[in-house]
N, C-alpha and C. Protein backbone atom coordinates (compact mmCIF):
# COMPACT_ATOMS: atom_id res chain seq x y z
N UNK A 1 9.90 23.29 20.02
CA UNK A 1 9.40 23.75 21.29
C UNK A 1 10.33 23.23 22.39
N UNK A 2 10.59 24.11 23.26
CA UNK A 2 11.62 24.02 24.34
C UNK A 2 11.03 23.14 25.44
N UNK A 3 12.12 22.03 26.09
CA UNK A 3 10.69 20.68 27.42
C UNK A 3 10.31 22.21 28.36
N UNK A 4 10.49 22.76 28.81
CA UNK A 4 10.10 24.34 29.45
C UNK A 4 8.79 24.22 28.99
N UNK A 5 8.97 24.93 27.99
CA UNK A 5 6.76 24.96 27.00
C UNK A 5 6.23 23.83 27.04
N UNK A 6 6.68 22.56 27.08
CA UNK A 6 5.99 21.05 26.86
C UNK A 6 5.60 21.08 28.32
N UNK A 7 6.17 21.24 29.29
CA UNK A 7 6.10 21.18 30.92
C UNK A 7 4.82 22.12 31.50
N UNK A 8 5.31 23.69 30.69
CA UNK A 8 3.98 24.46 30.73
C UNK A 8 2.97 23.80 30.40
N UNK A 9 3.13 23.56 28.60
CA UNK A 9 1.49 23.44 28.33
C UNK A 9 0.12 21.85 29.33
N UNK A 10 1.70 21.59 29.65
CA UNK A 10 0.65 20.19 30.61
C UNK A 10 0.45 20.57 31.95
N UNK A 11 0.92 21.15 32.85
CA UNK A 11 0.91 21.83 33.90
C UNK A 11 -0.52 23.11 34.10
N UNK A 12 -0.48 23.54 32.58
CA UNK A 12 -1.70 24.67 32.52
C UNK A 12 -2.71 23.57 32.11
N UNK A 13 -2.76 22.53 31.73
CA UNK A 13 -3.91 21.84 31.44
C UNK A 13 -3.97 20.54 32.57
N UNK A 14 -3.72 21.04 34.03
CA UNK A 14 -3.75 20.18 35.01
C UNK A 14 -3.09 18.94 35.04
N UNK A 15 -1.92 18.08 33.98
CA UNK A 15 -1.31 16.90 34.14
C UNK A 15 -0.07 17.18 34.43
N UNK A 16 0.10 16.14 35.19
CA UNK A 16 1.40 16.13 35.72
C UNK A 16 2.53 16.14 34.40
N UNK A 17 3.54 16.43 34.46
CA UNK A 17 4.20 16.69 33.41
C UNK A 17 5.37 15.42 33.59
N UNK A 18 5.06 13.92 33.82
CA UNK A 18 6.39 12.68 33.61
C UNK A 18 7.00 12.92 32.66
N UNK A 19 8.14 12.15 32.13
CA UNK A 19 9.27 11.54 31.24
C UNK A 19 7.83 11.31 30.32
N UNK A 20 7.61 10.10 30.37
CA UNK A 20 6.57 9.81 29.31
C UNK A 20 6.12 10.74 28.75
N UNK A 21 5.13 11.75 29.16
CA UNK A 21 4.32 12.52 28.67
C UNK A 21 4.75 13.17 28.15
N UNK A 22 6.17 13.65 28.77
CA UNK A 22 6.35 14.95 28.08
C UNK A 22 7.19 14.55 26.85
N UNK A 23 7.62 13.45 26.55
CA UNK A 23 7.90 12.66 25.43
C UNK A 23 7.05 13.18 24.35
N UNK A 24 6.12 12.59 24.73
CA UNK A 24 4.90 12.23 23.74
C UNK A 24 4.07 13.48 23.07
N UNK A 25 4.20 14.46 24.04
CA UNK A 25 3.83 15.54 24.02
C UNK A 25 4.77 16.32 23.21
N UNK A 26 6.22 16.17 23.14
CA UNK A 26 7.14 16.56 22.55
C UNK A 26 7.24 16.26 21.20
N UNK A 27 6.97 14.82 21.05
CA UNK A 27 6.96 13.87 19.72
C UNK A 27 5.62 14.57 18.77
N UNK A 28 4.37 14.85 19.38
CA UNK A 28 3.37 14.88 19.01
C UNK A 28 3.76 16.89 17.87
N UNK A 29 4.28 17.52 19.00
CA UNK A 29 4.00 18.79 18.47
C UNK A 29 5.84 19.15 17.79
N UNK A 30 6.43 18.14 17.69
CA UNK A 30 8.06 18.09 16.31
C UNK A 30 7.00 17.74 15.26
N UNK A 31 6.53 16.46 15.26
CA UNK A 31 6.40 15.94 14.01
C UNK A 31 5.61 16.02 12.99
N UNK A 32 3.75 16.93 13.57
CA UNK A 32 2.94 16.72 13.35
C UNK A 32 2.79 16.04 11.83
N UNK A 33 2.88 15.00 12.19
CA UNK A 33 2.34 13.68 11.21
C UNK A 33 1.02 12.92 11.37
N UNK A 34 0.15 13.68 12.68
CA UNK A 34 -0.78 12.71 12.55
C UNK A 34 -0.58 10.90 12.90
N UNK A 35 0.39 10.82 13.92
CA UNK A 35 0.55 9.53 14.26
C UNK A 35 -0.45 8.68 15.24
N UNK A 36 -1.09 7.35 14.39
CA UNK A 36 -1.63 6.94 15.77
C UNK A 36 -0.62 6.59 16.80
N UNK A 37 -1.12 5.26 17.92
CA UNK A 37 -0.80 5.48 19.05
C UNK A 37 0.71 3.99 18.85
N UNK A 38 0.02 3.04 17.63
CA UNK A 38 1.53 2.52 16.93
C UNK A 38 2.75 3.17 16.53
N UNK A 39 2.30 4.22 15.65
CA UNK A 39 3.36 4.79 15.71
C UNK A 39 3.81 5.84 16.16
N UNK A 40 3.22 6.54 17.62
CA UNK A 40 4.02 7.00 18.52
C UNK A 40 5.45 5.78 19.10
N UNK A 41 4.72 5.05 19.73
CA UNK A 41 5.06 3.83 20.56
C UNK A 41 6.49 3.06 19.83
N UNK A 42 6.38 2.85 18.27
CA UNK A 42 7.27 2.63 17.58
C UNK A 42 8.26 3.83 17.53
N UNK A 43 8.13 5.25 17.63
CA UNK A 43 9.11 6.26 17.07
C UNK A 43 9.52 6.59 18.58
N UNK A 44 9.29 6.12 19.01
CA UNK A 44 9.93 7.05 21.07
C UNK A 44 10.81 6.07 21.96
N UNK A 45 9.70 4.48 21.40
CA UNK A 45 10.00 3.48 22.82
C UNK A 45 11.67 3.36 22.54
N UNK A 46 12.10 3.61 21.60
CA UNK A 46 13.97 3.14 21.89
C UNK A 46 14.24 4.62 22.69
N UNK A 47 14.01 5.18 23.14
CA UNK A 47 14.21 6.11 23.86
C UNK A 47 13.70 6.14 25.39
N UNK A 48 12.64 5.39 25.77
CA UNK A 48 12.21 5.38 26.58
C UNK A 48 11.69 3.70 26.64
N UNK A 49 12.67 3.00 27.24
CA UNK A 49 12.55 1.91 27.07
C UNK A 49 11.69 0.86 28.05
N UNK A 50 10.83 1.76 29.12
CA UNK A 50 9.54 1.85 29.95
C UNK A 50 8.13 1.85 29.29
N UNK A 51 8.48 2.67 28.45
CA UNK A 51 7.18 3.01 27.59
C UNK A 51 6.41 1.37 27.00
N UNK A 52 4.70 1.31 27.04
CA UNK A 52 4.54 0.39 26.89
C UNK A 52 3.84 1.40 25.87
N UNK A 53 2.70 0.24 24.70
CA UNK A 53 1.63 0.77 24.22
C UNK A 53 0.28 1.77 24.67
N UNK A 54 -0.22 0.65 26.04
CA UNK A 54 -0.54 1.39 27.03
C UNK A 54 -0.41 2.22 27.60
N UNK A 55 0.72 2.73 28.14
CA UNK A 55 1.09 4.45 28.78
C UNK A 55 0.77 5.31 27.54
N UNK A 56 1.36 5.00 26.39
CA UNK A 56 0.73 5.98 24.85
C UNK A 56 -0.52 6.22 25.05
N UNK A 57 -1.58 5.00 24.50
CA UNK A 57 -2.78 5.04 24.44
C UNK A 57 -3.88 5.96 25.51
N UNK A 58 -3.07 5.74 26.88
CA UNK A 58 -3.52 6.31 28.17
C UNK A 58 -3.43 7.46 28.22
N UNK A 59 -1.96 8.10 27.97
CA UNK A 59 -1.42 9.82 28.17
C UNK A 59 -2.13 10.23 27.07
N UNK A 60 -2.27 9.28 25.78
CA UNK A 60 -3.14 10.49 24.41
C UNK A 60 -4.55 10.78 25.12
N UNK A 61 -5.14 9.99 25.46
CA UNK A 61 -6.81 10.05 26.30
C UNK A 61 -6.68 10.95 27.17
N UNK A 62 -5.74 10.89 28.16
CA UNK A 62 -5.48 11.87 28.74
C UNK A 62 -5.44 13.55 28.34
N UNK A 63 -4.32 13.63 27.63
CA UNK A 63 -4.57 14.54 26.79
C UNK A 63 -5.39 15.41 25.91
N UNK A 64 -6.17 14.17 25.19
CA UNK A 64 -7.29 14.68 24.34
C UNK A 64 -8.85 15.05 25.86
N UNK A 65 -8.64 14.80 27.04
CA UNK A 65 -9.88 14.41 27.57
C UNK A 65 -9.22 16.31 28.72
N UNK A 66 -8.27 16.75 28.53
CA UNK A 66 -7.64 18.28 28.77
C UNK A 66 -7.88 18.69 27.55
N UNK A 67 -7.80 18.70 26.28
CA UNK A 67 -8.04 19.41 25.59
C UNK A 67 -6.33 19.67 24.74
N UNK A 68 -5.04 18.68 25.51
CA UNK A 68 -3.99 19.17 25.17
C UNK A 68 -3.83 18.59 23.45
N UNK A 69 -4.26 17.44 22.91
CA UNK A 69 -4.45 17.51 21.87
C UNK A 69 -6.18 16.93 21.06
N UNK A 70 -6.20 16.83 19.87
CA UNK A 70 -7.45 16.14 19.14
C UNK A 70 -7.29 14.85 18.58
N UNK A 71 -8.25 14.31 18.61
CA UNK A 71 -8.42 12.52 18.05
C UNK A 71 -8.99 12.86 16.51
N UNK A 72 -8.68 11.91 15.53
CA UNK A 72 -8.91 12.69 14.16
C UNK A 72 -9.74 10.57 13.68
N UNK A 73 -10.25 11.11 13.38
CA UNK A 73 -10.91 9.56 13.09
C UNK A 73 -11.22 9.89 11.66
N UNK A 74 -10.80 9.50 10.91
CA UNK A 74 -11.24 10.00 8.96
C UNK A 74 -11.44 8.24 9.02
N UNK A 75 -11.28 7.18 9.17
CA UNK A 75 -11.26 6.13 8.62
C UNK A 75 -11.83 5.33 10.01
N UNK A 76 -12.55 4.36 10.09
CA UNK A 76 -13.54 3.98 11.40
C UNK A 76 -12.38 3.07 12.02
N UNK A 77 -11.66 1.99 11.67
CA UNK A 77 -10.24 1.73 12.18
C UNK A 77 -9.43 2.37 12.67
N UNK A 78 -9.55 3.82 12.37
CA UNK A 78 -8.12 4.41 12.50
C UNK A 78 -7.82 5.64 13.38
N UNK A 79 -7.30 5.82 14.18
CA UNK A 79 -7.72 6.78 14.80
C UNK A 79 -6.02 7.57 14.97
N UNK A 80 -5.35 9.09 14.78
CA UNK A 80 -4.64 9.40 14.83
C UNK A 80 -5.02 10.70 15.53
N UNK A 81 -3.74 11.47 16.12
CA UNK A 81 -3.36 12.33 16.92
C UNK A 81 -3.10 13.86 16.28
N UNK A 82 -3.41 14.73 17.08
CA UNK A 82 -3.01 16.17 16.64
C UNK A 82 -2.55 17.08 17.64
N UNK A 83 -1.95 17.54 17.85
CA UNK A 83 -1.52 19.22 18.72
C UNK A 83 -1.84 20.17 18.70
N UNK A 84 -2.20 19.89 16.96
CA UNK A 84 -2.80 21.65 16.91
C UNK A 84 -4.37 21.71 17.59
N UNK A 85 -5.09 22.07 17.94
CA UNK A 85 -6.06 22.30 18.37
C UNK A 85 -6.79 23.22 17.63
N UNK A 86 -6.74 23.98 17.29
CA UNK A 86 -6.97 25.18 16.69
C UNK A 86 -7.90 24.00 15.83
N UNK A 87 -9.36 25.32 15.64
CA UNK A 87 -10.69 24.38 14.07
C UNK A 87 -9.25 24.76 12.83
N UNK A 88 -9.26 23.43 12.19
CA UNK A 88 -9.27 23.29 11.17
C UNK A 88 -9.23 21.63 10.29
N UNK A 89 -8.97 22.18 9.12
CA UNK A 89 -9.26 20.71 8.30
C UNK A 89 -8.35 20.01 7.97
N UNK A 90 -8.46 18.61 7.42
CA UNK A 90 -7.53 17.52 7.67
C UNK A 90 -7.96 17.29 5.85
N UNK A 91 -7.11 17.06 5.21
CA UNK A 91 -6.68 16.41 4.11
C UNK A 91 -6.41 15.06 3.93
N UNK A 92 -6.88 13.55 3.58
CA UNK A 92 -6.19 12.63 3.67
C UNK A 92 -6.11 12.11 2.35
N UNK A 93 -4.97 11.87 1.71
CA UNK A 93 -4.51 11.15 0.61
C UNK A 93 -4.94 9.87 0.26
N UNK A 94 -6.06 9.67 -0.53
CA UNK A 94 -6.21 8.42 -0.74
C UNK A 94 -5.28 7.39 -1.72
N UNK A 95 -4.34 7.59 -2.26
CA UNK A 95 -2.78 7.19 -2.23
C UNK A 95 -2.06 6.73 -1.76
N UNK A 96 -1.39 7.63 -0.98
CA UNK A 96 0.08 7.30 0.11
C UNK A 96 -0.53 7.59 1.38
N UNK A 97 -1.83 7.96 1.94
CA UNK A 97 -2.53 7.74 3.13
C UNK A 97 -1.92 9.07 4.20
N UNK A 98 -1.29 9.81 3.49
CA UNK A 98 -0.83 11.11 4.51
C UNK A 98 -2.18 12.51 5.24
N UNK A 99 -1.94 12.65 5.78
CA UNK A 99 -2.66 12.99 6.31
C UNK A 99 -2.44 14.76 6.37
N UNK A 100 -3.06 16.18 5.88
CA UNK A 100 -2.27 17.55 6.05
C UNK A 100 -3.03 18.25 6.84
N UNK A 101 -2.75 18.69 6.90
CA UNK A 101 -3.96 20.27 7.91
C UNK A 101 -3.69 21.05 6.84
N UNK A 102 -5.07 21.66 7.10
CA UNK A 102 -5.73 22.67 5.97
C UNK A 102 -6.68 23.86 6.78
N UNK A 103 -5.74 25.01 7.15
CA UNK A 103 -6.25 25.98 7.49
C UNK A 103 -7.20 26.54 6.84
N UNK A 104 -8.36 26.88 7.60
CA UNK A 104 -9.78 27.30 6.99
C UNK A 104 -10.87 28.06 8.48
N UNK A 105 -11.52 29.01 8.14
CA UNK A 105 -12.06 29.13 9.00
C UNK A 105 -13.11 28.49 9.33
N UNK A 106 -13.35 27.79 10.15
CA UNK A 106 -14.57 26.18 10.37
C UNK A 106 -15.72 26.84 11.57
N UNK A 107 -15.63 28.07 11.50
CA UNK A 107 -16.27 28.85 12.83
C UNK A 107 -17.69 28.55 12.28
N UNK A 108 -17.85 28.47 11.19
CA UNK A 108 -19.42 28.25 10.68
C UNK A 108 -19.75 26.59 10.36
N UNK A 109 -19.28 26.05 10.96
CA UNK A 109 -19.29 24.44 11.22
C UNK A 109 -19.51 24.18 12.46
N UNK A 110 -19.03 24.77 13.16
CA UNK A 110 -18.46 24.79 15.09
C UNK A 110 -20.09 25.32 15.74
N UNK A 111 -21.00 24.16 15.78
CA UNK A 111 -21.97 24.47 16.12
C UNK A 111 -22.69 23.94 17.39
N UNK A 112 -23.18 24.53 18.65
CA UNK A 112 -23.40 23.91 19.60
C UNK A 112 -24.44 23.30 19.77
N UNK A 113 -25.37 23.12 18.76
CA UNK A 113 -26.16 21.90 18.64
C UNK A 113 -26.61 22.09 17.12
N UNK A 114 -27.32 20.93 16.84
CA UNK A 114 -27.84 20.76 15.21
C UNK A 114 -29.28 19.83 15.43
N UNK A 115 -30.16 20.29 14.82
CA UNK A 115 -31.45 20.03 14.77
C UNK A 115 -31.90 19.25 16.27
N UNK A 116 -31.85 20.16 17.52
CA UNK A 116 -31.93 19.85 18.90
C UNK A 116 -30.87 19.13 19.27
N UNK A 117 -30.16 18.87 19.03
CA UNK A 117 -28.80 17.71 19.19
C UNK A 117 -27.67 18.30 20.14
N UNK A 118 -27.11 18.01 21.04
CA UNK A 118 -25.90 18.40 21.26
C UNK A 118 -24.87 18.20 20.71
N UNK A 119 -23.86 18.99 20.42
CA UNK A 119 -22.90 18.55 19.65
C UNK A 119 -21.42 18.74 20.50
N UNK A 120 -20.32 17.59 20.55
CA UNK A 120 -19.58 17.76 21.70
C UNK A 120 -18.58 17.69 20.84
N UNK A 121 -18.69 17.36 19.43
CA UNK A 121 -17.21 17.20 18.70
C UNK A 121 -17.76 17.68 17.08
N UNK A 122 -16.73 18.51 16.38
CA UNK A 122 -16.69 18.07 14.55
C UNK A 122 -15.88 18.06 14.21
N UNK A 123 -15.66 17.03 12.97
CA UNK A 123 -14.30 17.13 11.93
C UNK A 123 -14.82 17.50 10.63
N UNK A 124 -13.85 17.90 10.06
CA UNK A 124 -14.12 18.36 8.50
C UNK A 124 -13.06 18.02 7.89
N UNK A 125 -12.81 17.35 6.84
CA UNK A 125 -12.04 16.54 6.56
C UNK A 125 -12.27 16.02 5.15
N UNK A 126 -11.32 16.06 4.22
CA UNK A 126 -11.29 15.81 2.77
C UNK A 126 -10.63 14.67 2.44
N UNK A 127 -11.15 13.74 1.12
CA UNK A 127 -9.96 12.79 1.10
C UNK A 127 -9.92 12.99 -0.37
N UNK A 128 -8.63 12.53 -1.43
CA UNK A 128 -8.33 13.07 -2.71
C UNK A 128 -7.11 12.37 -2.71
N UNK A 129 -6.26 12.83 -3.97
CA UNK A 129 -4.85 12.66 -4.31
C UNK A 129 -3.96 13.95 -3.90
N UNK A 130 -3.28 14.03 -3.17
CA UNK A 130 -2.34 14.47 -2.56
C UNK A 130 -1.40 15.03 -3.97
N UNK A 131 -0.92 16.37 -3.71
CA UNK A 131 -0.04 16.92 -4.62
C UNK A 131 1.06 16.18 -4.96
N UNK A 132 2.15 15.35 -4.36
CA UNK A 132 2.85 14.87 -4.68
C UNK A 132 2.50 13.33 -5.11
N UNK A 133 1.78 12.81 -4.98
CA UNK A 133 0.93 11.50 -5.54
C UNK A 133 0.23 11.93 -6.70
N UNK A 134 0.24 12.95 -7.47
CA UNK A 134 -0.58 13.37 -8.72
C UNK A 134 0.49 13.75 -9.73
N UNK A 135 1.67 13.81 -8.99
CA UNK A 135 3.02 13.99 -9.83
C UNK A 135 3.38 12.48 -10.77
């Protein structure tokens, strides 16, 4: 994705578009690895040698609180990052701990409330041995 589209997509979702962000924002939608906010912070800061943990932690909240990306919590410690937005499902390797997206239609999950409840978030999410960990 060209910094042009990274600049757009934060600009259409009301944030200012800094160095930082658009870093992160950049980093987030090359790699999709599902990185928490360590290892953003570890894979950028020699590049941006301003960058604290904090500005990460802050611009992802940021982000996730626009809608520019999702918080993926499969493990109550752990909390990692996404771009894609789009419903779908998360794969995690109980193995080598990788994490995949798994296109599916989740439209019959995506429910705006459940037994009177409001519902403001869902994940759907599998954990198993990973194809290349079964090799």
């Amino acid at each position: 994705m060209e910094q042009q589209e990274i600049k757009d997509i934060l600009s259409k979702n009301g944030i200012k578009p800094s160095v930082h962000r658009m870093k992160i924002l950049d980093y987030l939608v090359r790699m999709k690895n599902h990185p928490t906010v360590d290892t953003i912070f570890r894979d950028i800061s020699g590049d941006i040698p301003t960058l604290s943990k904090t500005t990460v932690y802050n611009t992802l909240k940021t982000f996730q609180d626009s809608g520019v990306v999702q918080a993926i919590t499969i493990e109550d410690n752990e909390v990692k990052y996404d771009a894609i937005i789009d419903r779908h499902a998360h794969f995690k390797c109980s193995e080598c701990g990788r994490l995949y997206d798994i296109p599916m239609d989740t439209k019959v999950l995506h429910l705006k409330s459940v037994g009177g409840h409001l519902v403001k978030e869902s994940q759907l999410y599998y954990k198993g041995i990973c194809r290349a960990c079964q090799k």
